[in-house]
N, C-alpha and C. Protein backbone atom coordinates (compact mmCIF):
# COMPACT_ATOMS: atom_id res chain seq x y z
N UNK A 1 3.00 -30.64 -20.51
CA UNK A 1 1.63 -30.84 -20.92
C UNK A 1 1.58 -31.98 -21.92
N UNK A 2 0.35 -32.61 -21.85
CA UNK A 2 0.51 -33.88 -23.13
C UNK A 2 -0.51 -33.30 -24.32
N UNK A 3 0.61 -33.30 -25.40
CA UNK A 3 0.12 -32.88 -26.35
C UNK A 3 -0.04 -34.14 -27.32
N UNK A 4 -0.49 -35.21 -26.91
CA UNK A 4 -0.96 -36.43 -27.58
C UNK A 4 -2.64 -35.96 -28.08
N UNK A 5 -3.16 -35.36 -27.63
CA UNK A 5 -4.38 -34.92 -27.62
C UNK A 5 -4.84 -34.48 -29.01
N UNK A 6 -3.66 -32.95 -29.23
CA UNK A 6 -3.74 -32.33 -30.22
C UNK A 6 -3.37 -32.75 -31.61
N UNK A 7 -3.84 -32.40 -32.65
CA UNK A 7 -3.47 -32.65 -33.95
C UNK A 7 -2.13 -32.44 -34.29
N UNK A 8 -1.14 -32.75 -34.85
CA UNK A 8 0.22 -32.97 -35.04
C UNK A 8 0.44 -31.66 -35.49
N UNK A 9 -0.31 -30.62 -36.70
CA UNK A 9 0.24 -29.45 -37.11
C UNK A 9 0.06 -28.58 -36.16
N UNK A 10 -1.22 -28.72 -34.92
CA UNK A 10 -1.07 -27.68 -33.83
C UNK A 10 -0.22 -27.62 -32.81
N UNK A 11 0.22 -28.81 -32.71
CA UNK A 11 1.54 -29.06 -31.35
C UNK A 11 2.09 -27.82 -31.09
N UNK A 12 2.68 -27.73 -32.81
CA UNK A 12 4.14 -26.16 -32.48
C UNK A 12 3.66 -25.15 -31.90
N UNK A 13 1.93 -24.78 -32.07
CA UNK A 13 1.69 -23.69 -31.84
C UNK A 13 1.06 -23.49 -30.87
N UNK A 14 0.62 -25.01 -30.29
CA UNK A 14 0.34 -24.87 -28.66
C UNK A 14 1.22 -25.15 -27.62
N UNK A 15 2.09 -25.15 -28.36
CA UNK A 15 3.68 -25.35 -27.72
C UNK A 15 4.14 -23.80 -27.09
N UNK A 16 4.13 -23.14 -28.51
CA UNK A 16 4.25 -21.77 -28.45
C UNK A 16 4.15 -20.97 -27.09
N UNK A 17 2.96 -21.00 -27.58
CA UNK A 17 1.48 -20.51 -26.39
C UNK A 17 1.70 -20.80 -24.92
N UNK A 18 1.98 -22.29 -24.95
CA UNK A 18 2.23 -22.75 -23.41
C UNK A 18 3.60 -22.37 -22.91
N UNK A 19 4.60 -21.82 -23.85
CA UNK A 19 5.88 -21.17 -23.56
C UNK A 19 5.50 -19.58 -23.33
N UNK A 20 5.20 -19.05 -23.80
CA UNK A 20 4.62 -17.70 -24.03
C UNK A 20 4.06 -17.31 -22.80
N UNK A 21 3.08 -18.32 -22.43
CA UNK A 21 2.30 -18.11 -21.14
C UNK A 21 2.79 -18.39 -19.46
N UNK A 22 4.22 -19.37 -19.91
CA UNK A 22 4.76 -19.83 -18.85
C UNK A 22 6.02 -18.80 -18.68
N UNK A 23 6.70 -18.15 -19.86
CA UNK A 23 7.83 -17.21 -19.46
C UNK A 23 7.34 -15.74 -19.32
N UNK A 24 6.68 -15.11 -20.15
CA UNK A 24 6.30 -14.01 -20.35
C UNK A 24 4.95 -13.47 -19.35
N UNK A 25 4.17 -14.01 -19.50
CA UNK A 25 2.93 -13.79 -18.71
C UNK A 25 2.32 -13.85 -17.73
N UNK A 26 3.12 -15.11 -17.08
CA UNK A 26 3.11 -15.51 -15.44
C UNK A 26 4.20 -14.36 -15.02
N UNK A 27 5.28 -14.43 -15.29
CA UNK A 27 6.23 -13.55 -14.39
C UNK A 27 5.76 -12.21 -14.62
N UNK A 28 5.28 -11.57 -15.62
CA UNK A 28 4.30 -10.04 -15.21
C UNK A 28 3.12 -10.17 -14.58
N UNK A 29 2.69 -11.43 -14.44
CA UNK A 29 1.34 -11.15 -13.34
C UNK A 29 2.07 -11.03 -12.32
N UNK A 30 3.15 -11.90 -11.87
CA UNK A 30 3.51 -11.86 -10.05
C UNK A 30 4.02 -10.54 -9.80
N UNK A 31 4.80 -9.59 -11.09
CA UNK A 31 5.07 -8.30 -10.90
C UNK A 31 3.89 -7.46 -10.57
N UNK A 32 2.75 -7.78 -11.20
CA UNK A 32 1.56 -7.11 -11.20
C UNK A 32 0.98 -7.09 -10.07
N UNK A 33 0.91 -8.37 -9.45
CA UNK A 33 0.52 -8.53 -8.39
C UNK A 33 0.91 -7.71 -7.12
N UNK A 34 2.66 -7.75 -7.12
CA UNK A 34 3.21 -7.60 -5.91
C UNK A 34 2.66 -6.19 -6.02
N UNK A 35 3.08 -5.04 -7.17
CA UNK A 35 2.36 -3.58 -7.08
C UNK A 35 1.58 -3.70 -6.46
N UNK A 36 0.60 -4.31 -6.66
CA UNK A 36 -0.83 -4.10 -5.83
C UNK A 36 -1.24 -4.21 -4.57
N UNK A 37 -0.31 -4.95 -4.54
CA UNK A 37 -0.21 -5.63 -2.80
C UNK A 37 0.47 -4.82 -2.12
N UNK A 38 1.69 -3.70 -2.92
CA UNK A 38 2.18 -2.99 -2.12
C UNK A 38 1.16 -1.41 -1.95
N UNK A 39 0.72 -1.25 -3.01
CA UNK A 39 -0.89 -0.33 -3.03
C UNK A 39 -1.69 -0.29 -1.71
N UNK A 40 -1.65 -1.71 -1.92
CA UNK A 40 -3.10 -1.94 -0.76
C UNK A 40 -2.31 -1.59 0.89
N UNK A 41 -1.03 -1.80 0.79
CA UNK A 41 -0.32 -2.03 1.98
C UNK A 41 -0.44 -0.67 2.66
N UNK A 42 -0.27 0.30 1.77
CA UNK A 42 0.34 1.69 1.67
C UNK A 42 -0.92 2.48 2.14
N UNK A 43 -2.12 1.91 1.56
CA UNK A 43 -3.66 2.46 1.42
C UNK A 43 -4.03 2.26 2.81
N UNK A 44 -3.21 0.91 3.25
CA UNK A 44 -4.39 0.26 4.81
C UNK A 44 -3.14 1.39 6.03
N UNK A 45 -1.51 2.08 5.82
CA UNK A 45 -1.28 2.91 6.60
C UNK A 45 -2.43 3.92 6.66
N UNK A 46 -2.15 4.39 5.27
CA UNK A 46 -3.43 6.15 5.14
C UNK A 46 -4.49 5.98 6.04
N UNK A 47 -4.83 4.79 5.61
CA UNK A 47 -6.62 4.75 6.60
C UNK A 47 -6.32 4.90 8.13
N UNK A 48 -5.31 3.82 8.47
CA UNK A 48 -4.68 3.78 9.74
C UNK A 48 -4.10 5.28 10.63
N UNK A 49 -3.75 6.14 9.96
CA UNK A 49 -3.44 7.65 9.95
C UNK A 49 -4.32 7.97 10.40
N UNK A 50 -5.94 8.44 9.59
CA UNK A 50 -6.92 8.81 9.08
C UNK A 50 -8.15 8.54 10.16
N UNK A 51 -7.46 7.45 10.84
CA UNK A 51 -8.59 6.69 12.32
C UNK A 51 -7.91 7.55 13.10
N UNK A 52 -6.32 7.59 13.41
CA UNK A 52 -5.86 8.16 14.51
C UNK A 52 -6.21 9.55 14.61
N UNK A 53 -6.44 10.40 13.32
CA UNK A 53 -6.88 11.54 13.60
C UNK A 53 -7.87 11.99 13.61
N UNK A 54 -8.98 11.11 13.45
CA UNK A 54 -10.27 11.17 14.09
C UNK A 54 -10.15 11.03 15.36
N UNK A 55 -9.51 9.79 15.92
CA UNK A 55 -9.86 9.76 17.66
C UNK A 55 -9.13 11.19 17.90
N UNK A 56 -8.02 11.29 17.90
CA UNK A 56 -7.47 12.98 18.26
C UNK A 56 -8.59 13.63 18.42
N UNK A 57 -9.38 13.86 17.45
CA UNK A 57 -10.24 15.52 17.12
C UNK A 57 -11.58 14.62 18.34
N UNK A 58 -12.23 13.52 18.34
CA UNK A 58 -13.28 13.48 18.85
C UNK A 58 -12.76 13.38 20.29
N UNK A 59 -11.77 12.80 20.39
CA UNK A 59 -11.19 13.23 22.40
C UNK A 59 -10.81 13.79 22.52
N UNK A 60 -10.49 14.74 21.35
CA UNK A 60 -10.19 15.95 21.99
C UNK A 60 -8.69 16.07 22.53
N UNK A 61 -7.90 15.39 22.19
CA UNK A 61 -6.34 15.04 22.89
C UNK A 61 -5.18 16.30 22.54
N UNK A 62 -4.84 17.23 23.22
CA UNK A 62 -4.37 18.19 23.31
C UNK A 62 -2.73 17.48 23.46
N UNK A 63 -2.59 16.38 23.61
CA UNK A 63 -0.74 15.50 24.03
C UNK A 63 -1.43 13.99 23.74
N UNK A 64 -0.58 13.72 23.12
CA UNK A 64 -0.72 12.11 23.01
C UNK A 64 0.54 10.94 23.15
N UNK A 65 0.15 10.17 24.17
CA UNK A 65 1.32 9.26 24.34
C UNK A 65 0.59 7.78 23.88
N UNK A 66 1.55 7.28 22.83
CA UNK A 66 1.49 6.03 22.27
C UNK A 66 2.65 5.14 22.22
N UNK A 67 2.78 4.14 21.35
CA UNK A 67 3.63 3.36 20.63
C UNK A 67 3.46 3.48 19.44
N UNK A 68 5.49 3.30 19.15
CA UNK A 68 6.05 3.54 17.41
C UNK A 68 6.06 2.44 17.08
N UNK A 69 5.83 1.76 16.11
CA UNK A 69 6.36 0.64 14.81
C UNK A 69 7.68 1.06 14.78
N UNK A 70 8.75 0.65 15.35
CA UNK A 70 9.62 1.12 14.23
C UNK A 70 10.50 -0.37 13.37
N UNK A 71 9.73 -1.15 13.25
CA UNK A 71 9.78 -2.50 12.40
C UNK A 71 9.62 -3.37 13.25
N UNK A 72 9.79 -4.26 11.91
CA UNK A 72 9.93 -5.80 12.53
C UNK A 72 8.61 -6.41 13.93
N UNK A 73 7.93 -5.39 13.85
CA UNK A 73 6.91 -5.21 15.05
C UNK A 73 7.42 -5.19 16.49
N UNK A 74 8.81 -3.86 16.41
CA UNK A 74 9.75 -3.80 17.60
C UNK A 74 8.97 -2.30 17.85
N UNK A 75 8.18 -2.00 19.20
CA UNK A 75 7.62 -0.77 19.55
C UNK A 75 8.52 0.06 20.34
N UNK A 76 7.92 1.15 20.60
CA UNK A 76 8.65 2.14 21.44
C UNK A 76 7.53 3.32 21.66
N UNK A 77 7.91 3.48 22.94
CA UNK A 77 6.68 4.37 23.70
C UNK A 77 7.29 5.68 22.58
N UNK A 78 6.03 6.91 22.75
CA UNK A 78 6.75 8.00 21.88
C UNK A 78 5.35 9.01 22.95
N UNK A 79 5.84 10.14 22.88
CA UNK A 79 4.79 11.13 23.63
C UNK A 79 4.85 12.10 22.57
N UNK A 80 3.78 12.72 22.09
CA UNK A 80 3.65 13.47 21.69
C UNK A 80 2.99 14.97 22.13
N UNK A 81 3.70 16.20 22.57
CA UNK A 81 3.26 16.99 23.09
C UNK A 81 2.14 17.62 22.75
N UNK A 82 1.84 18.28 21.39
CA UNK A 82 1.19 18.81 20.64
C UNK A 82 0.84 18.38 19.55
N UNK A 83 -0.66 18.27 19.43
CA UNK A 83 -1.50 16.99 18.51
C UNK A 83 -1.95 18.36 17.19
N UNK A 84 -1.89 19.37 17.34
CA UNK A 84 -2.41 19.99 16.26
C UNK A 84 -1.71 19.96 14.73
N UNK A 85 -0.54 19.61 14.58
CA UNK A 85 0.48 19.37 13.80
C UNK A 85 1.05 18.01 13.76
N UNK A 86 0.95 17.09 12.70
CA UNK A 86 1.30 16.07 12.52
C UNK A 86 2.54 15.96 11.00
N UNK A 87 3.17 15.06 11.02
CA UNK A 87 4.09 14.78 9.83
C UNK A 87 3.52 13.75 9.13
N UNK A 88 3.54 13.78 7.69
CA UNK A 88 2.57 12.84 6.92
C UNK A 88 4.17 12.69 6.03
N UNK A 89 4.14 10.83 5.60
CA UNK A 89 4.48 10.75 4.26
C UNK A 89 4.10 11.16 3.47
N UNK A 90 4.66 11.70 2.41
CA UNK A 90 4.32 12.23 0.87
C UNK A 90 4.62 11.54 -0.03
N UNK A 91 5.49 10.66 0.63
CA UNK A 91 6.41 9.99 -0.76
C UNK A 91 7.69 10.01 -1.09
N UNK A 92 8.90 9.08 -2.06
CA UNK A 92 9.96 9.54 -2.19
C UNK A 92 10.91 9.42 -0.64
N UNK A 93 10.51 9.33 0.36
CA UNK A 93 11.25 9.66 1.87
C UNK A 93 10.49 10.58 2.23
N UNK A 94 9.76 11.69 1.71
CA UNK A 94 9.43 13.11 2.12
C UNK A 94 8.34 13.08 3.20
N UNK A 95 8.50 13.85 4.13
CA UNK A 95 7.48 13.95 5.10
C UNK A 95 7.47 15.24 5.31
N UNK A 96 5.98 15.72 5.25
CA UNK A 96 5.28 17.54 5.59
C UNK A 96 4.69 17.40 6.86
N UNK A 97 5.08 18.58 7.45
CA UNK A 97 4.45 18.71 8.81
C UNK A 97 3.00 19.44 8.30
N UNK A 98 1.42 19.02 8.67
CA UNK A 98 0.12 19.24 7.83
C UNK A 98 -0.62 19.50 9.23
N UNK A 99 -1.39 20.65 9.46
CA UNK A 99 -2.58 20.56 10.30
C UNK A 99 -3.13 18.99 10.39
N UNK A 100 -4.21 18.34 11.08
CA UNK A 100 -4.76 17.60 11.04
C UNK A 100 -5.38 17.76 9.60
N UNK A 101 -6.50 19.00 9.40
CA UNK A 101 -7.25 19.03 8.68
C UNK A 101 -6.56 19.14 7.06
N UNK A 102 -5.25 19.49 7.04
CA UNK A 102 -4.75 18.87 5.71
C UNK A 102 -4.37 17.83 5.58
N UNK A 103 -3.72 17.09 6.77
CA UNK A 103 -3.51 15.29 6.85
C UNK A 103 -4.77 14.92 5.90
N UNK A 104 -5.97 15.58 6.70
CA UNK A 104 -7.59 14.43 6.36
C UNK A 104 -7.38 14.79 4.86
N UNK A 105 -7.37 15.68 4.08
CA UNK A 105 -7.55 16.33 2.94
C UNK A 105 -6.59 15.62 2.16
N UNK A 106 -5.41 15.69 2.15
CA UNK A 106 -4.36 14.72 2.04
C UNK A 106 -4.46 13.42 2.14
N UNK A 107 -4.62 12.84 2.74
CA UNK A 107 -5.41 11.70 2.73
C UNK A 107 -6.57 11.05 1.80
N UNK A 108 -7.06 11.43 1.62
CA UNK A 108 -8.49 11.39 0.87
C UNK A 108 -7.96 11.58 -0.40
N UNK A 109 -7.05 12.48 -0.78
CA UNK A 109 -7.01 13.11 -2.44
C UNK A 109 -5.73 11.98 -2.78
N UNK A 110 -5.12 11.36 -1.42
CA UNK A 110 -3.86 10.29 -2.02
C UNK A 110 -4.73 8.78 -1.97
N UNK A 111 -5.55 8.36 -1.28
CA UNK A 111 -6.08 7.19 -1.34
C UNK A 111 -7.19 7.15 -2.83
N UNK A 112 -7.72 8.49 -3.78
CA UNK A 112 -8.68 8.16 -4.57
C UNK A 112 -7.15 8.12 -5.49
N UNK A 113 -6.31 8.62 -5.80
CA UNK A 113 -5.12 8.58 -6.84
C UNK A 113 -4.73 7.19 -6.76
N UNK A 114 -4.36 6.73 -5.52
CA UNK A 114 -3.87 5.37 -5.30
C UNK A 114 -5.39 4.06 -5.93
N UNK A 115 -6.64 4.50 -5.57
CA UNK A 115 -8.16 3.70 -5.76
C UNK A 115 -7.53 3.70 -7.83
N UNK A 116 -6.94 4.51 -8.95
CA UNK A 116 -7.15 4.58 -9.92
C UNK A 116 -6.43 3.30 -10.45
């Protein structure tokens, strides 16, 4: 930065400042950031969940055959026999096998915790 501008006794201390702001403060925003981004990432599965088990309940789908993510955007057919019981992340690795209607409930009470 050109500090020709400033008065000679403020240099040091807009020196400071512009150090302060360039080591300390930028690198906790990009930390700050990435959290959030991983928030939002996490929030747009739930919803993604949250659609699929609406279409379930309004068609009525007693077996469901789809495609898995299982990365890298590499799919795999998967059939599912019985739609009344689903496995939800919890967190940690953990996954609960939840009625639909605690998925939805579940859902809802983890996306307003995650909204704080």
């Amino acid at each position: 930065m050109d500090f020709s501008k400033y008065p000679a006794e403020l240099k040091p201390a807009v020196q400071k400042y512009e150090d302060f702001i360039r080591n300390k403060l930028e690198p906790d925003l990009s930390l700050v950031i990435e959290a959030r981004d991983a928030i939002y990432t996490q929030m747009s599965e739930y919803l993604k969940l949250k659609t699929h088990i609406d279409t379930i309940r309004t068609q009525k789908l007693d077996e469901l055959e789809t495609k898995v993510d299982l990365g890298s955007n590499f799919y795999a057919k998967a059939f599912v026999p019985d739609t009344t019981h689903i496995f939800v992340s919890v967190g940690f690795g953990f996954h609960l096998e939840m009625t639909l209607d605690e998925a939805d409930k579940f859902i809802d009470q983890k996306i307003a915790h995650m909204e704080k």
